[in-house]
PDB file of N, CA and C in Angstrom:
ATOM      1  N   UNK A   1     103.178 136.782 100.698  1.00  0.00           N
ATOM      2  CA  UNK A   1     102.094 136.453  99.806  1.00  0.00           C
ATOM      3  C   UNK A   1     101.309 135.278 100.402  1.00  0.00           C
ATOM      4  N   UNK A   2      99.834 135.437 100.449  1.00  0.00           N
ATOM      5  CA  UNK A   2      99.123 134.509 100.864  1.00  0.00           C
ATOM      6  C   UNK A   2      99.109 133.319 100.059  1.00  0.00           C
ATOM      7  N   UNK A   3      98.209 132.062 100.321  1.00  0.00           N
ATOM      8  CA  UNK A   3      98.548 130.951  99.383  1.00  0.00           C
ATOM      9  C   UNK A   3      97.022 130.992  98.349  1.00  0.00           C
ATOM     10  N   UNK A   4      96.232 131.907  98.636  1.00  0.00           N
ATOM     11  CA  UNK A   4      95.295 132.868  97.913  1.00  0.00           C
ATOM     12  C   UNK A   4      96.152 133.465  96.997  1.00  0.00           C
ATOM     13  N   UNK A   5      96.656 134.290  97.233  1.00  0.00           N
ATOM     14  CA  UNK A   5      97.091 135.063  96.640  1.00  0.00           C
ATOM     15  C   UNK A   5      98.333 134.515  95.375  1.00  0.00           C
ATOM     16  N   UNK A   6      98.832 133.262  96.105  1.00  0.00           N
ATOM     17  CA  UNK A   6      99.666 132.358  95.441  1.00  0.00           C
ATOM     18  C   UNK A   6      99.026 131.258  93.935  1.00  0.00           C
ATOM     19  N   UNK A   7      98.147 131.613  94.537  1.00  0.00           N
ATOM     20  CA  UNK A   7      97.015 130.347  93.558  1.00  0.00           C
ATOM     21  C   UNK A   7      96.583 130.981  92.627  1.00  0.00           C
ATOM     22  N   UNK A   8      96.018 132.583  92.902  1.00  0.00           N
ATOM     23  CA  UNK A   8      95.621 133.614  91.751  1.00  0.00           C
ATOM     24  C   UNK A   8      96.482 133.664  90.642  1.00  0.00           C
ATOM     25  N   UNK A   9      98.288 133.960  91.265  1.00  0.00           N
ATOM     26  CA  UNK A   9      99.170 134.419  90.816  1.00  0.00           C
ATOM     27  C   UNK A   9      99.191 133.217  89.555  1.00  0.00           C
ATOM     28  N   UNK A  10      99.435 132.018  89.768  1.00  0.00           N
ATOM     29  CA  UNK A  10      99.750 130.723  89.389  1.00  0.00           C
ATOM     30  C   UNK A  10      98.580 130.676  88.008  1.00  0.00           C
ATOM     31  N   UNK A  11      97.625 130.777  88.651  1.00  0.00           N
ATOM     32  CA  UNK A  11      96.358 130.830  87.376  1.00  0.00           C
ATOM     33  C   UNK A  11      96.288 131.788  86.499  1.00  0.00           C
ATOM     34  N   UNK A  12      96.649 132.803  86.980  1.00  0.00           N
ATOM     35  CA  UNK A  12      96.680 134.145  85.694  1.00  0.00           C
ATOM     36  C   UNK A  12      97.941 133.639  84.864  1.00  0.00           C
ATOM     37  N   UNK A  13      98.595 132.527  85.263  1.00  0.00           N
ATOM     38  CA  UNK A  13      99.888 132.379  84.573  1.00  0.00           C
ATOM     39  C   UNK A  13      99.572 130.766  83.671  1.00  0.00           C
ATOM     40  N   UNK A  14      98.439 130.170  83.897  1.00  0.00           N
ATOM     41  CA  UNK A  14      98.137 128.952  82.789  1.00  0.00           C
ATOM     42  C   UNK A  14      97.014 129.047  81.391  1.00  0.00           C
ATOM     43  N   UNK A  15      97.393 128.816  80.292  1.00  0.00           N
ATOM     44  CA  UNK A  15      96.681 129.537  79.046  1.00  0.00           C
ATOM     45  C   UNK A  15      95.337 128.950  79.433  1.00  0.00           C
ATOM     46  N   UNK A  16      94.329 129.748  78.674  1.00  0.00           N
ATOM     47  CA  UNK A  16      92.824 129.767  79.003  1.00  0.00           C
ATOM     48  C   UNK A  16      92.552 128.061  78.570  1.00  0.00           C
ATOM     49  N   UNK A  17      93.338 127.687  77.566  1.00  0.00           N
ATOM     50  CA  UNK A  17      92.647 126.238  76.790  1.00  0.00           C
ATOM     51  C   UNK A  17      92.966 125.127  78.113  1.00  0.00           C
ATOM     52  N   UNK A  18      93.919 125.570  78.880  1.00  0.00           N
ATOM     53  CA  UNK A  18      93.551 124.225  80.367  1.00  0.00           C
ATOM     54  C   UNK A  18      93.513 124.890  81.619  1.00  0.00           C
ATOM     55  N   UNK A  19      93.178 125.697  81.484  1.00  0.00           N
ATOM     56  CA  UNK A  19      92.439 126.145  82.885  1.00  0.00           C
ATOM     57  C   UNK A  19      91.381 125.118  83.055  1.00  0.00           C
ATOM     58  N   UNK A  20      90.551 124.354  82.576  1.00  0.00           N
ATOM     59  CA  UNK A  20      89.401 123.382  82.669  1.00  0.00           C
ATOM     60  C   UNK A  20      90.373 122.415  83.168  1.00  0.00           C
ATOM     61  N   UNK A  21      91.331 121.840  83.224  1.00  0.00           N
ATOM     62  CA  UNK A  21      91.928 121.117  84.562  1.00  0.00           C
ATOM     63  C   UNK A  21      91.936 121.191  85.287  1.00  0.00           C
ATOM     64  N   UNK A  22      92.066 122.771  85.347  1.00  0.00           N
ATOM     65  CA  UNK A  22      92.471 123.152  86.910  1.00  0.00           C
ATOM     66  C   UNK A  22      91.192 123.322  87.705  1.00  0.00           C
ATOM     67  N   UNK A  23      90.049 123.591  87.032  1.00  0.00           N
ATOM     68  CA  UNK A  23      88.661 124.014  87.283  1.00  0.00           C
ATOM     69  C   UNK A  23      88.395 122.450  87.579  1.00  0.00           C
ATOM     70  N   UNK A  24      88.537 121.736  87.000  1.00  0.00           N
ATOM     71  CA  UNK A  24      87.761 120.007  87.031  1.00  0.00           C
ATOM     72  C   UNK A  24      88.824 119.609  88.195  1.00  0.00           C
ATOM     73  N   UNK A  25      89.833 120.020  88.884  1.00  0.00           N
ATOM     74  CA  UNK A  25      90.380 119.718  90.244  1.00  0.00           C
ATOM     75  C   UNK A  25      90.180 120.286  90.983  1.00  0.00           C
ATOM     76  N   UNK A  26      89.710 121.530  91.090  1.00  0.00           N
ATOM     77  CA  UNK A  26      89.702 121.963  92.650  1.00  0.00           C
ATOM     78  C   UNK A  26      87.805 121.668  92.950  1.00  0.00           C
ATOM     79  N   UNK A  27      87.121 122.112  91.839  1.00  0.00           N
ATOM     80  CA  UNK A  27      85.654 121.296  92.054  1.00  0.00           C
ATOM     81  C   UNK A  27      85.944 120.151  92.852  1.00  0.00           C
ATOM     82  N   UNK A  28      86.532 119.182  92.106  1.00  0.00           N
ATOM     83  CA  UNK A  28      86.778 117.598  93.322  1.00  0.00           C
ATOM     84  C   UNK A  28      86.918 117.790  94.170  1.00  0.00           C
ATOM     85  N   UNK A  29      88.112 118.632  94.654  1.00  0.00           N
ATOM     86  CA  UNK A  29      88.655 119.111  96.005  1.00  0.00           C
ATOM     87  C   UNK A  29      87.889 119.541  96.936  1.00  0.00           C
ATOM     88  N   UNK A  30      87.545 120.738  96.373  1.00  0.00           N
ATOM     89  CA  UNK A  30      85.998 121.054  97.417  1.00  0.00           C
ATOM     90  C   UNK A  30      85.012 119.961  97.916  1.00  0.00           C
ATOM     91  N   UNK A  31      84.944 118.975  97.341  1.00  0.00           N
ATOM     92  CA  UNK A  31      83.817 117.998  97.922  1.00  0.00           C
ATOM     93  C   UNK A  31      84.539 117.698  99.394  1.00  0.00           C
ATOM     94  N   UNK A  32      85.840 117.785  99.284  1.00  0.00           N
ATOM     95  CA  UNK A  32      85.946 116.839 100.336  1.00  0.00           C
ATOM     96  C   UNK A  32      86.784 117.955 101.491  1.00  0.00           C
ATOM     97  N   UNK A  33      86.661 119.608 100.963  1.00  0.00           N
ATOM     98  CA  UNK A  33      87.223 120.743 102.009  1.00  0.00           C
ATOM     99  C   UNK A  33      86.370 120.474 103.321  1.00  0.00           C
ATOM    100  N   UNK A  34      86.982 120.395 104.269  1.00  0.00           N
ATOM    101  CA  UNK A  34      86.889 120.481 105.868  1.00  0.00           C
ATOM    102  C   UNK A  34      85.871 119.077 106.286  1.00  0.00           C
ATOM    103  N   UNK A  35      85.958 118.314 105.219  1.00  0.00           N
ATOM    104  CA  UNK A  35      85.037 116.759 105.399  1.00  0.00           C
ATOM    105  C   UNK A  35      85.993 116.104 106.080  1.00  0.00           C
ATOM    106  N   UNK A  36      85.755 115.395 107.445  1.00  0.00           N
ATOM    107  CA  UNK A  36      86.591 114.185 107.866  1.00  0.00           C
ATOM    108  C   UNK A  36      85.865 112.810 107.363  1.00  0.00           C
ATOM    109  N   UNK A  37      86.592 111.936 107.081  1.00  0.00           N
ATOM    110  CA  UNK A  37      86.175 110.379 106.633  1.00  0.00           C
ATOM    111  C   UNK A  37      85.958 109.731 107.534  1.00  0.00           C
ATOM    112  N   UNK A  38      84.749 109.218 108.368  1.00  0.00           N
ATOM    113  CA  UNK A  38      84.705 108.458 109.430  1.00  0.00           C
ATOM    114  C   UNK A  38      85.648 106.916 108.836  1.00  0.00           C
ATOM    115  N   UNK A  39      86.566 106.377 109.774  1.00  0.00           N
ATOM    116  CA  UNK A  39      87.292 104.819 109.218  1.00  0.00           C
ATOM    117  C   UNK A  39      86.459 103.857 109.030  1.00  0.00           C
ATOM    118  N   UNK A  40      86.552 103.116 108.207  1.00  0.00           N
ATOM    119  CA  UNK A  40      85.538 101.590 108.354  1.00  0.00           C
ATOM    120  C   UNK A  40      85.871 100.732 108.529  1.00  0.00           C
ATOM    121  N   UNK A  41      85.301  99.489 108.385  1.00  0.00           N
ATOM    122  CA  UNK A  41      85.946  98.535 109.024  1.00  0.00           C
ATOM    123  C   UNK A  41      87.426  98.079 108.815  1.00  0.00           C
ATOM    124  N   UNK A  42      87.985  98.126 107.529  1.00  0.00           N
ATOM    125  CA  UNK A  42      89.050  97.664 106.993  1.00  0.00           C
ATOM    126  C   UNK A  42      90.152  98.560 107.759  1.00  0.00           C
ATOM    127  N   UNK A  43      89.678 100.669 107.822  1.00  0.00           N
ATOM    128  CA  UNK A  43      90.684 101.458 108.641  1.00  0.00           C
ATOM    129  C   UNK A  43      90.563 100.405 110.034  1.00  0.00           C
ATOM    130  N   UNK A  44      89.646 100.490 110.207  1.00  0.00           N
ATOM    131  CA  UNK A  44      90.409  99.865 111.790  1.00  0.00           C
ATOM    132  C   UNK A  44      90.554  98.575 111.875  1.00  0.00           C
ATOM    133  N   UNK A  45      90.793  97.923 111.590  1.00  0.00           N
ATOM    134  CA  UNK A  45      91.305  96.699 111.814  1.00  0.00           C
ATOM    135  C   UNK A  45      92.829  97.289 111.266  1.00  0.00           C
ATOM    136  N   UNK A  46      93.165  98.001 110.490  1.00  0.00           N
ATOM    137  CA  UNK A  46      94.634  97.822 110.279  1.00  0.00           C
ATOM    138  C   UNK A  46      95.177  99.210 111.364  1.00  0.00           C
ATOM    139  N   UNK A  47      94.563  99.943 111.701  1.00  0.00           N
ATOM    140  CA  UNK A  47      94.698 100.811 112.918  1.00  0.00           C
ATOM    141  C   UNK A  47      94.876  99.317 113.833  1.00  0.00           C
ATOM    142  N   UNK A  48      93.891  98.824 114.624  1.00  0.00           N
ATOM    143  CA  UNK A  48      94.126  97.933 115.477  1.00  0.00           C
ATOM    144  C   UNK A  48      95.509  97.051 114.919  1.00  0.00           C
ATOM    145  N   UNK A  49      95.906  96.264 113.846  1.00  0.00           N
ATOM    146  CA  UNK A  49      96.924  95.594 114.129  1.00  0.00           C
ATOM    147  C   UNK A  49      98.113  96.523 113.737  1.00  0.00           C
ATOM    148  N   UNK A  50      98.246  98.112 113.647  1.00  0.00           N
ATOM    149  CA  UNK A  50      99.195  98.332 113.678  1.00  0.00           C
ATOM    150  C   UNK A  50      99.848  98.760 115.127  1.00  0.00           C
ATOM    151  N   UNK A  51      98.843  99.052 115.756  1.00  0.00           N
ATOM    152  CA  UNK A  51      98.549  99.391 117.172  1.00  0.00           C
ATOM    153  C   UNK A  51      99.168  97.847 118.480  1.00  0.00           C
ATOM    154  N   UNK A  52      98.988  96.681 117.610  1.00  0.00           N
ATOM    155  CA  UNK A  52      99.684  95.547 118.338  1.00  0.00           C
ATOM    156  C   UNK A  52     100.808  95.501 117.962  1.00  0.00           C
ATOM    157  N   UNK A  53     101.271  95.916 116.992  1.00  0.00           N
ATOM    158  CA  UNK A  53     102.416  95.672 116.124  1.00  0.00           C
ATOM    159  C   UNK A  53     103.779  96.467 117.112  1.00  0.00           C
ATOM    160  N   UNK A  54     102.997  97.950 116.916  1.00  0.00           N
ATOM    161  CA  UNK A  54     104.007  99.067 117.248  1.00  0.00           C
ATOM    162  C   UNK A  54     104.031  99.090 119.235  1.00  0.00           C
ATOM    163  N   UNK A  55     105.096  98.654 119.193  1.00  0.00           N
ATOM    164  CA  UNK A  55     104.657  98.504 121.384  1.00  0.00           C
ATOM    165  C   UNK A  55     105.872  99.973 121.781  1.00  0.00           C
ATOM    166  N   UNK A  56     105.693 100.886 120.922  1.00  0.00           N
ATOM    167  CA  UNK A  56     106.436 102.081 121.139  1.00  0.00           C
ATOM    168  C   UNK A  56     108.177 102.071 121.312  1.00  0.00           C
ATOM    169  N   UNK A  57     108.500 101.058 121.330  1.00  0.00           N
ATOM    170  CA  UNK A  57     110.367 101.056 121.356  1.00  0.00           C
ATOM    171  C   UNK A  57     110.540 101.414 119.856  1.00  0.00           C
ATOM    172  N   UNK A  58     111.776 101.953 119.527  1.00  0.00           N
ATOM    173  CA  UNK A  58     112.516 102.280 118.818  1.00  0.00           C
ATOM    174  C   UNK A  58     113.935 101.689 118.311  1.00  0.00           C
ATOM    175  N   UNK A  59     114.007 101.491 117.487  1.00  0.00           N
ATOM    176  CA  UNK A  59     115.275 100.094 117.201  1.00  0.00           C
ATOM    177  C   UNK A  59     116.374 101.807 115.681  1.00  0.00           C
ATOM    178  N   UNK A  60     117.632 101.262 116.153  1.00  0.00           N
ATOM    179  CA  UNK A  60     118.546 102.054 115.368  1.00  0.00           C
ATOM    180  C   UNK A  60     118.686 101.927 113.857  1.00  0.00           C
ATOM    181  N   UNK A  61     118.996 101.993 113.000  1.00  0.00           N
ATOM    182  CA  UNK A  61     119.165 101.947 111.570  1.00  0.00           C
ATOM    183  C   UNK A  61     119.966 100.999 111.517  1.00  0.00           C
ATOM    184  N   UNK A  62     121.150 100.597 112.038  1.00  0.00           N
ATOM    185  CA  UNK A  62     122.090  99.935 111.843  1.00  0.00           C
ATOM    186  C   UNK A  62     121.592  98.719 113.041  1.00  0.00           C
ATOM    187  N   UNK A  63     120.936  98.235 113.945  1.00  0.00           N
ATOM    188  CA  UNK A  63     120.254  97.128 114.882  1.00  0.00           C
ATOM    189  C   UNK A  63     118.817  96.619 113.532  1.00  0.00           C
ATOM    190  N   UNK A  64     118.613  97.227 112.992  1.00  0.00           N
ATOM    191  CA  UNK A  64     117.237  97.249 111.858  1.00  0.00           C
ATOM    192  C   UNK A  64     118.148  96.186 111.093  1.00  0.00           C
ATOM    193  N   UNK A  65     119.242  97.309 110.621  1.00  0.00           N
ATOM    194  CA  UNK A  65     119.793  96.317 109.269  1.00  0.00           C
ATOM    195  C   UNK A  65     120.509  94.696 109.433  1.00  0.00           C
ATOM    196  N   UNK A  66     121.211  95.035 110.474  1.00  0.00           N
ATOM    197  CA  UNK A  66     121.600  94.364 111.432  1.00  0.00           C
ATOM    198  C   UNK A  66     120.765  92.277 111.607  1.00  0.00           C
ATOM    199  N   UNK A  67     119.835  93.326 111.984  1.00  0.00           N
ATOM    200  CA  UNK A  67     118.489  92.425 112.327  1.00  0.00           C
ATOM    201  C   UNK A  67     118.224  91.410 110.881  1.00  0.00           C
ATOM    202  N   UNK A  68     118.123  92.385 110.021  1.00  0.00           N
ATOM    203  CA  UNK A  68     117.510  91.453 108.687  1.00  0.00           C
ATOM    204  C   UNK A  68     118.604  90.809 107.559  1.00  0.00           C
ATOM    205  N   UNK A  69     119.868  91.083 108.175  1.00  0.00           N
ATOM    206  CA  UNK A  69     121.145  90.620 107.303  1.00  0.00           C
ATOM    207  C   UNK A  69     121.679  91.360 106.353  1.00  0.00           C
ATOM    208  N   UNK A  70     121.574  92.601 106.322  1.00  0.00           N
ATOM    209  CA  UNK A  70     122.253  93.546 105.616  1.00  0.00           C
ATOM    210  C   UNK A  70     123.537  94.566 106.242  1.00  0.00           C
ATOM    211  N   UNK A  71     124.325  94.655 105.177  1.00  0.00           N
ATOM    212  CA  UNK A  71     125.549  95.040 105.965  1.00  0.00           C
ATOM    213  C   UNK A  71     125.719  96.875 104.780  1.00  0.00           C
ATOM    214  N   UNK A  72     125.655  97.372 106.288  1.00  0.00           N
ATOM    215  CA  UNK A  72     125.857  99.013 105.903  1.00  0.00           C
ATOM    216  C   UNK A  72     127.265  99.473 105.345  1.00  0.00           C
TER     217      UNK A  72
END
C-alpha cells in the first residue's frame, strides 16, 4: 500500500465533524512541500560554532560518563 493510498485509507476512517483538522494541516503543510529554507544568520552562526565544536573524534559512553563524574 502506497502512503497515498495510506492517507486515503486513514481519512475515510475520521468522522466528517474533524476532518477540518486534518484539512487546516495539510493546507499548512503544502506551503512548505518541496520549499528549502535558505539559513540566516542565527542558522549559521550555530552551524559555524557547532562545526568548531565537533573536530570529528568520537568519545565512548562510558569515557563521556566517565568524563563528567557519573558512575554507570
Amino acid at each position: 500500500m502506497s502512503n497515498k493510498e495510506r492517507a486515503i485509507q486513514l481519512l475515510n476512517s475520521i468522522p466528517e465533524n474533524k476532518i477540518i483538522f486534518v484539512i487546516d494541516m495539510l493546507e499548512s503543510m503544502k506551503a512548505y512541500a518541496g520549499e528549502e529554507i535558505q539559513p540566516d544568520d542565527w542558522d549559521l552562526k550555530m552551524i559555524s560554532e557547532a562545526k568548531k565544536e565537533n573536530d570529528g573524534n568520537t568519545v565512548s559512553i562510558d569515557t563521556l560518563a566517565s568524563d563528567l563524574g557519573i558512575v554507570l
